[in-house]
C-alpha atoms as a PDB file:
ATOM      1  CA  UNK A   1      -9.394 -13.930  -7.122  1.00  0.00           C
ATOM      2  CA  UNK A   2     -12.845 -14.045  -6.102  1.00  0.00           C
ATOM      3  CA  UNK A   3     -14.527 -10.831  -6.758  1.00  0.00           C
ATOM      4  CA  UNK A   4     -16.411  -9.971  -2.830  1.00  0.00           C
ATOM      5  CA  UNK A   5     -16.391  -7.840   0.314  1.00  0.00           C
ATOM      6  CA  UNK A   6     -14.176  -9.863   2.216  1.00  0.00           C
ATOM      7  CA  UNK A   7     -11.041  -9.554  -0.187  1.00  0.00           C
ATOM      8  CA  UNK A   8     -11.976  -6.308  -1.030  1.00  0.00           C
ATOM      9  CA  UNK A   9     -11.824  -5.513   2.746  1.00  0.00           C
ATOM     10  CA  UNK A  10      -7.959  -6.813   3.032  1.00  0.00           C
ATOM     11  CA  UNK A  11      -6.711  -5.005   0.136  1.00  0.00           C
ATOM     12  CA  UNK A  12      -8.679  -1.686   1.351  1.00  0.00           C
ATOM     13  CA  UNK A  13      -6.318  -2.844   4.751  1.00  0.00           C
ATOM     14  CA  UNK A  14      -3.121  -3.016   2.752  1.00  0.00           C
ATOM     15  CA  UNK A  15      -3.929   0.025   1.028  1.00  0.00           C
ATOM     16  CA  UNK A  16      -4.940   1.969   4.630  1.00  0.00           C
ATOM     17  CA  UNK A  17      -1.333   0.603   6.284  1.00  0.00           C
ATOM     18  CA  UNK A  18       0.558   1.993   3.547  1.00  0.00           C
ATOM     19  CA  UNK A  19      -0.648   5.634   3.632  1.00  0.00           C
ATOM     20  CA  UNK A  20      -0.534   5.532   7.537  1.00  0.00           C
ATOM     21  CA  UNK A  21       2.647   4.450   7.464  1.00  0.00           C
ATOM     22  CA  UNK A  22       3.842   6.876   5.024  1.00  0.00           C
ATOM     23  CA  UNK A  23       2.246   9.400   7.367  1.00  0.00           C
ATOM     24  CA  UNK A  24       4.559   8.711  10.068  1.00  0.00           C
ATOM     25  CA  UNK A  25       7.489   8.606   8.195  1.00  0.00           C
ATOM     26  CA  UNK A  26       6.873  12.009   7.115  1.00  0.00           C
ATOM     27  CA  UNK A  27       5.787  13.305  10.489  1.00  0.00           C
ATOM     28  CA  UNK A  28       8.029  11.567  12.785  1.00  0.00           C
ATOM     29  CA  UNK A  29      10.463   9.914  10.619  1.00  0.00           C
ATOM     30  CA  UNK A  30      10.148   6.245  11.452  1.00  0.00           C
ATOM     31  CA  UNK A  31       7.180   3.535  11.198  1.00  0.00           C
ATOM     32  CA  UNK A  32       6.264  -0.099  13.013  1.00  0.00           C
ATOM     33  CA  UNK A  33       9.171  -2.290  10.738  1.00  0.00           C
ATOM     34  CA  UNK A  34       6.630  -5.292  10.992  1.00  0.00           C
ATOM     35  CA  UNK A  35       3.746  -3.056   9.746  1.00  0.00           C
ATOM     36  CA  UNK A  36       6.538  -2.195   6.732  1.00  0.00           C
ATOM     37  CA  UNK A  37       8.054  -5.125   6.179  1.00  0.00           C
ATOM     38  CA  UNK A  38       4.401  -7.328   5.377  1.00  0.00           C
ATOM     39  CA  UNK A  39       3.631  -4.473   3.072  1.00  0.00           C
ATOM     40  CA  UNK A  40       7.017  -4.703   1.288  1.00  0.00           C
ATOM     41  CA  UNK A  41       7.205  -8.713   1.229  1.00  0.00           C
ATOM     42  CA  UNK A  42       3.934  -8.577  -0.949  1.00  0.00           C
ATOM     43  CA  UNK A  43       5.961  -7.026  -3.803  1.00  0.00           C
ATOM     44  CA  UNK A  44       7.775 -10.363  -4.164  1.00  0.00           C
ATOM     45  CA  UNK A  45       4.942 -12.823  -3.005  1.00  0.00           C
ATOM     46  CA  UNK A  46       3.486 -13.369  -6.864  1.00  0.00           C
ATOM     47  CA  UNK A  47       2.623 -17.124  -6.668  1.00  0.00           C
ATOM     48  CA  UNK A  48      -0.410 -16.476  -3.787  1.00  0.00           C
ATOM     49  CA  UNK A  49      -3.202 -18.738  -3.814  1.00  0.00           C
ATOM     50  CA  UNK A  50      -5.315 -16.349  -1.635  1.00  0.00           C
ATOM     51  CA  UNK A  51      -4.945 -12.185  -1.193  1.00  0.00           C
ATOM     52  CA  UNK A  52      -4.311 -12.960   2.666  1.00  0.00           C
ATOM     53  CA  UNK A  53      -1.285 -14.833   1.320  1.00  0.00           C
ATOM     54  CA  UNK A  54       0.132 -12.581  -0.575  1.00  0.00           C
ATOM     55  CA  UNK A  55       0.496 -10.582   3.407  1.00  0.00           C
ATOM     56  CA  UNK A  56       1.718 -13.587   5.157  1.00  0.00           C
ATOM     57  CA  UNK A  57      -1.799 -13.987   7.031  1.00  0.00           C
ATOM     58  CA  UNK A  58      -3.947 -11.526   8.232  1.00  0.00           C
ATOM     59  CA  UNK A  59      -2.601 -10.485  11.125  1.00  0.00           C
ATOM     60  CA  UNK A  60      -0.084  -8.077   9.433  1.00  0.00           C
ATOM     61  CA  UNK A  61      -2.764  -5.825   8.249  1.00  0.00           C
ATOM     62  CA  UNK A  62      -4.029  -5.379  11.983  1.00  0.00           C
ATOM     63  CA  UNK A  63      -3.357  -1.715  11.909  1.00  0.00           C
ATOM     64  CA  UNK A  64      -4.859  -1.908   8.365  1.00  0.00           C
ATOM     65  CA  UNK A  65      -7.876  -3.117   9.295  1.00  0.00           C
ATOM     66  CA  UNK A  66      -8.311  -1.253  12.372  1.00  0.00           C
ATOM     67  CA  UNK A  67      -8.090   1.839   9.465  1.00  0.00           C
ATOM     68  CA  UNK A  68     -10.826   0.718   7.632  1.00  0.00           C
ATOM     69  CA  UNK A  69     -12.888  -0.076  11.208  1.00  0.00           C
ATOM     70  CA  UNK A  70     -12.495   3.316  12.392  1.00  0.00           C
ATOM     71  CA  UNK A  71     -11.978   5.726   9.083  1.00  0.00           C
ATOM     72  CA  UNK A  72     -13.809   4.281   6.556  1.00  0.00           C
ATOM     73  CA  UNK A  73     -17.371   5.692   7.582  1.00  0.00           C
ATOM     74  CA  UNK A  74     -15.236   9.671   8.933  1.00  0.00           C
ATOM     75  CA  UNK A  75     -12.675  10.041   6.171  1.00  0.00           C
ATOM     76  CA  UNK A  76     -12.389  13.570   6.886  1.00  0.00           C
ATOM     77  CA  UNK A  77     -12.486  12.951  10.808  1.00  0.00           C
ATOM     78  CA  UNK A  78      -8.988  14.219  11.875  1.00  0.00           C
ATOM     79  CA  UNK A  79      -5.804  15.184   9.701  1.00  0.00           C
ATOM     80  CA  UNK A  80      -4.498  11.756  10.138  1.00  0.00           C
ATOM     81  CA  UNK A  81      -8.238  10.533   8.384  1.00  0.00           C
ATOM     82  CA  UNK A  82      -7.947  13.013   5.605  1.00  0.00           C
ATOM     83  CA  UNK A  83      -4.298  12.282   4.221  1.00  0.00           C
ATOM     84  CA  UNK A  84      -4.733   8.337   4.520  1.00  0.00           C
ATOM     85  CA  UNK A  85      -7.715   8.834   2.736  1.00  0.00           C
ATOM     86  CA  UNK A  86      -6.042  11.100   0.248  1.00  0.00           C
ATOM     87  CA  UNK A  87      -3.040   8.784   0.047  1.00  0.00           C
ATOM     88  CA  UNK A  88      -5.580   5.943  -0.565  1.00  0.00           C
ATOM     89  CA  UNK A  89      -7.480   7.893  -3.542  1.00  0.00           C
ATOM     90  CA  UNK A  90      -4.279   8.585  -5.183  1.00  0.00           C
ATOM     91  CA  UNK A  91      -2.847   5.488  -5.100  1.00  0.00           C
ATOM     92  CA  UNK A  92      -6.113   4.037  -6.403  1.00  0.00           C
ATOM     93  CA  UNK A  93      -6.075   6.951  -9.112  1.00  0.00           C
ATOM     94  CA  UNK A  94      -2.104   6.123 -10.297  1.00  0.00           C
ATOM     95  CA  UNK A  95      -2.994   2.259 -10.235  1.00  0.00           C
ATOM     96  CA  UNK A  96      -5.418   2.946 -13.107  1.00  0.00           C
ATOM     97  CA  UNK A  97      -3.125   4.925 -15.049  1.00  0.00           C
ATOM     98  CA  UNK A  98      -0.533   2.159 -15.011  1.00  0.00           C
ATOM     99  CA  UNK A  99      -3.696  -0.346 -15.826  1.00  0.00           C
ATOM    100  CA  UNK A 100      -3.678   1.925 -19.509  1.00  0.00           C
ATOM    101  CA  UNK A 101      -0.050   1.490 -20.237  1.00  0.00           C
ATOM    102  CA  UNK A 102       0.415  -2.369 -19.955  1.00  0.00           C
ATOM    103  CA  UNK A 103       4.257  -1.775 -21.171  1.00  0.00           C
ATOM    104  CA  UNK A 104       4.726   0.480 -18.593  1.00  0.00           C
ATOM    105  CA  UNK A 105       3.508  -2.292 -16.245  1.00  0.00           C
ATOM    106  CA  UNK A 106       5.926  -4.502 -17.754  1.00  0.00           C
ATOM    107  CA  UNK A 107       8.646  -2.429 -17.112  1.00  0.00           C
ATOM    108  CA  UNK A 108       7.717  -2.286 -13.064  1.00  0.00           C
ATOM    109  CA  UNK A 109       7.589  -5.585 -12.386  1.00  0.00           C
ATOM    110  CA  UNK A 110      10.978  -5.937 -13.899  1.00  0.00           C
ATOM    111  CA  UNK A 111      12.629  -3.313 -12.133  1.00  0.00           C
ATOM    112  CA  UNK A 112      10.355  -5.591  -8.464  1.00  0.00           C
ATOM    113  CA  UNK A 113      12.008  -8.665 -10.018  1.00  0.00           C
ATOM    114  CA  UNK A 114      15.455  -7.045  -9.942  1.00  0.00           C
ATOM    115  CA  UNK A 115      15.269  -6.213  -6.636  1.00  0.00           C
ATOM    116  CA  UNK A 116      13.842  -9.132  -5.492  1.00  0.00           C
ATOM    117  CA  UNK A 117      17.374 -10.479  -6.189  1.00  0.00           C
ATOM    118  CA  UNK A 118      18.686  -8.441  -3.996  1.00  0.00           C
ATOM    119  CA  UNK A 119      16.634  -8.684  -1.670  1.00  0.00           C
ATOM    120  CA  UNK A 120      17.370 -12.713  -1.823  1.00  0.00           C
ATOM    121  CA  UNK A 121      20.821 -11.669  -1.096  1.00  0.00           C
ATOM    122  CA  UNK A 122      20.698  -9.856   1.411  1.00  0.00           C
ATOM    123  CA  UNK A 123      17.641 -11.195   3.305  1.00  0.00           C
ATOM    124  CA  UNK A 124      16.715  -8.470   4.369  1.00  0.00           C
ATOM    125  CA  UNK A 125      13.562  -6.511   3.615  1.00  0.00           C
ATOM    126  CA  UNK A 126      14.300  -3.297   5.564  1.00  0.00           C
ATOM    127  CA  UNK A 127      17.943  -3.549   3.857  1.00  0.00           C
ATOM    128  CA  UNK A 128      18.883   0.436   2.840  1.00  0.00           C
ATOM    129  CA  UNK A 129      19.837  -0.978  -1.089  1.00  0.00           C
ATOM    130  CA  UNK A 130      16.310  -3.300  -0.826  1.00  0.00           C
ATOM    131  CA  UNK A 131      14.365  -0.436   0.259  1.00  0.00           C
ATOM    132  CA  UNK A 132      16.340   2.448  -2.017  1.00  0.00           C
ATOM    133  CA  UNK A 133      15.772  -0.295  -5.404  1.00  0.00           C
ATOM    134  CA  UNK A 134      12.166  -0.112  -4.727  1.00  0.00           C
ATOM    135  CA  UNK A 135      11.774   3.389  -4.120  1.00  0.00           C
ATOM    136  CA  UNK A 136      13.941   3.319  -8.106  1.00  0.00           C
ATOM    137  CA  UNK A 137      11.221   1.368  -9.230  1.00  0.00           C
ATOM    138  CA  UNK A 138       8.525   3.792  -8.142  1.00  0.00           C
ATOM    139  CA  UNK A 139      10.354   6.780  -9.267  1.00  0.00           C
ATOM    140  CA  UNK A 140      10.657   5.619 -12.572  1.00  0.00           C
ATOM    141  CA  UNK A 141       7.637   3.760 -13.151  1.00  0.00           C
ATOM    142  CA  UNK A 142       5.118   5.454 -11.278  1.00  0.00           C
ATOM    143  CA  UNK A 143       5.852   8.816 -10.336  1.00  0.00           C
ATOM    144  CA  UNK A 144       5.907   9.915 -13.894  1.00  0.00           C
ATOM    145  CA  UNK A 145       2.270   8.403 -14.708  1.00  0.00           C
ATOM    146  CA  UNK A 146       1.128  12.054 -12.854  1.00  0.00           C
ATOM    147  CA  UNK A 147      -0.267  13.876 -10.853  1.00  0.00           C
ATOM    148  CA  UNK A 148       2.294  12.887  -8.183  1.00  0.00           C
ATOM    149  CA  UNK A 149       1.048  12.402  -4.807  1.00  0.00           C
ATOM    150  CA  UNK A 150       2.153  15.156  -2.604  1.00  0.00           C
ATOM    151  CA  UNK A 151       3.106  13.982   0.902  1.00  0.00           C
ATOM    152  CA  UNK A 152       2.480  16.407   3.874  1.00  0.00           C
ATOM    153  CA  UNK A 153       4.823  16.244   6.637  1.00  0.00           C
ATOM    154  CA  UNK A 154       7.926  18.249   8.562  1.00  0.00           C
ATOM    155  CA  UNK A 155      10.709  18.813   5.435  1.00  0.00           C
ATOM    156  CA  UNK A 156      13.455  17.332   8.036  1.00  0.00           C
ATOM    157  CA  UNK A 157      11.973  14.173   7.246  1.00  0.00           C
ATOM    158  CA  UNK A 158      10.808  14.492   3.658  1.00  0.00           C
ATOM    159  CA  UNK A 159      14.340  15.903   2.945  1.00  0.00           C
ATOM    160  CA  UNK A 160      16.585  12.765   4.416  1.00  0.00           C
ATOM    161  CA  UNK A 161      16.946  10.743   1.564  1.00  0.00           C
ATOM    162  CA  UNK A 162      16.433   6.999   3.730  1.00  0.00           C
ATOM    163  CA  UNK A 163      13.142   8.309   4.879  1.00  0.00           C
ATOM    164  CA  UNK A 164      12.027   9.280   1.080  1.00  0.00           C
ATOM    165  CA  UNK A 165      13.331   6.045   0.026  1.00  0.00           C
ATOM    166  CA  UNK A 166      11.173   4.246   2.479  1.00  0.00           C
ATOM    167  CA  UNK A 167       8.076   6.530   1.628  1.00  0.00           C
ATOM    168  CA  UNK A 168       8.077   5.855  -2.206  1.00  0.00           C
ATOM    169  CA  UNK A 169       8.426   2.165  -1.306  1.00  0.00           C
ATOM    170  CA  UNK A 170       5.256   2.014   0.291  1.00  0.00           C
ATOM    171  CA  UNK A 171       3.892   4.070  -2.351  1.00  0.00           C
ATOM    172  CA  UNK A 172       4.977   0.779  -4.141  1.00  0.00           C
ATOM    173  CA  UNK A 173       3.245  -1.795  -1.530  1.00  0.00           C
ATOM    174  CA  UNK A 174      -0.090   0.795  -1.927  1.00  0.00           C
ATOM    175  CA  UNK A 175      -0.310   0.138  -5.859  1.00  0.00           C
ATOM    176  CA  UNK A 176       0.001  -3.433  -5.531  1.00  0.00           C
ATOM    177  CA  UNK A 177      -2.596  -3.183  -3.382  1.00  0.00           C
ATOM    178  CA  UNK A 178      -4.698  -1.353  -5.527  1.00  0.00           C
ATOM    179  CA  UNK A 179      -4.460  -3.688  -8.205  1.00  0.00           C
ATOM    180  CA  UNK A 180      -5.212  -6.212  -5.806  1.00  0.00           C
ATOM    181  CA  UNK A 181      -8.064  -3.874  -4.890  1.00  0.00           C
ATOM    182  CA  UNK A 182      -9.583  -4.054  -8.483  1.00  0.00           C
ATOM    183  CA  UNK A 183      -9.039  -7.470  -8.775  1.00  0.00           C
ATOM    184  CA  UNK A 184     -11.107  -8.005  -5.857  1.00  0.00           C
ATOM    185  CA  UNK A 185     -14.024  -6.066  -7.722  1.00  0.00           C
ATOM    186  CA  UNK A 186     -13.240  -2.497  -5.940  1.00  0.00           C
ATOM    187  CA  UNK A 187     -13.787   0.550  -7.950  1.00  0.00           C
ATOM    188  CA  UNK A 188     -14.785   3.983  -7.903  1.00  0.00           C
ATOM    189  CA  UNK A 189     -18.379   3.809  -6.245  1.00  0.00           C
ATOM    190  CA  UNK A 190     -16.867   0.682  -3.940  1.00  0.00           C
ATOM    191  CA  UNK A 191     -16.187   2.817  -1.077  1.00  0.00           C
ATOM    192  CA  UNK A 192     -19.796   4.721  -1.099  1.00  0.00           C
ATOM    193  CA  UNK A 193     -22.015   1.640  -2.070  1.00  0.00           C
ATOM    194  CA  UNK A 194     -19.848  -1.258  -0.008  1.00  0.00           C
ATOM    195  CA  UNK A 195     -18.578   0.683   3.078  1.00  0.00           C
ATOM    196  CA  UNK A 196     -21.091  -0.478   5.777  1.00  0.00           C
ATOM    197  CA  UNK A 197     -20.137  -4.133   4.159  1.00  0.00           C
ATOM    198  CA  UNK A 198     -16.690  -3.459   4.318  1.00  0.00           C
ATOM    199  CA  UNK A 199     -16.507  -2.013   7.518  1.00  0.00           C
ATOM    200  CA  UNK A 200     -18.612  -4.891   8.577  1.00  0.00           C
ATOM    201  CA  UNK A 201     -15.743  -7.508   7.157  1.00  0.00           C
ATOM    202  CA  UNK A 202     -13.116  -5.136   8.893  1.00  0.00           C
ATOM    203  CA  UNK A 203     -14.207  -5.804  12.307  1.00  0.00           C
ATOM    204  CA  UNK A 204     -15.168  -9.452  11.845  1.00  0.00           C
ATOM    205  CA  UNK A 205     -11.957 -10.210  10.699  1.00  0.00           C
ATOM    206  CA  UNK A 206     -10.252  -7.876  13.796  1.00  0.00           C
ATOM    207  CA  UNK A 207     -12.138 -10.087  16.224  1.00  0.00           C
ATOM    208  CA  UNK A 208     -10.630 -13.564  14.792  1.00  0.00           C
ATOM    209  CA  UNK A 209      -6.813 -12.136  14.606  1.00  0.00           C
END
């Protein structure tokens, strides 16, 4: 993958979806299904050319990129702002743990692999046994790399298990794109050398989609 602004922009997208969509879901207790299911489909999409592939096109990361537009440059803008960004740090954060323990790594992409037989069989991305096989796969492979990411929200939601289940796997979708995020040459003074650039690449690409 070519190391420059532009992919770095789309994985910062991917990255921005998933923590606003695990916002809702722990605020309201549902999220856009298209906005979930691009996120999810890049678990299984490992033969990608491109990084706008590997989401189908660019126009699944709309809300993504409209994120990074409008966030990027007021992370700490509004509560909405200040947990994506949170989410987004975290995610980042546990990525590079599981970049330290290559077995570890090993072990989570079999664990995706398993479910992507599932989800051949059923066909269905949003499937309760798809979605509960990835949030498995985060629980075990992820969560214990510490410090857990602690999701804010109203407990009716945290506490139903389908809504958890969909929350850890777009905790999933957020580390692949944070790998996808280092590939692209992203790292931890990215954000506050890049931004204007990235913002820049953000709103270029919202005007063409």
């Amino acid at each position: 993958m070519e190391k420059n602004d532009r992919n770095r922009c789309i994985a910062l997208a991917a990255l921005f979806q998933a923590a606003s969509l695990v916002r809702e879901l722990a605020y309201i207790g549902t999220a856009d299904h298209q906005d979930t299911k691009v996120l999810l489909q890049s678990l299984f999409n490992n033969d990608a050319q491109k990084i706008s592939e590997i989401y189908g096109g660019l126009e699944g990361l709309n809300t993504g990129f409209t994120l990074v537009s409008g966030l990027l440059n007021n992370p700490g803008s509004t509560p909405q702002a200040v947990d994506i960004t949170r989410y987004t740090i975290g995610l980042m954060h546990l990525q590079k743990k599981l970049s330290q323990q290559p077995e570890v790594g090993e072990k989570l992409l079999e664990g995706i692999n398993d479910v992507q037989r599932q989800q051949d069989y059923f066909d269905d991305l949003l499937n309760d046994a798809v979605v509960a096989g990835l949030a498995k796969v985060y629980q075990e492979h992820v969560s214990t790399l510490g410090p857990k990411i602690k999701i804010q929200g109203e407990q009716v939601h945290l506490g139903n298990e389908a809504v958890a289940a969909r929350v850890r796997a777009l905790l999933l979708s957020g580390i692949r794109a944070a790998v996808l995020w280092r590939q692209a040459g992203g790292g931890r003074f990215t954000l506050l050398f890049r931004r204007g650039k990235i913002v820049a690449e953000a709103r270029a690409i919202l005007s063409q989609v």
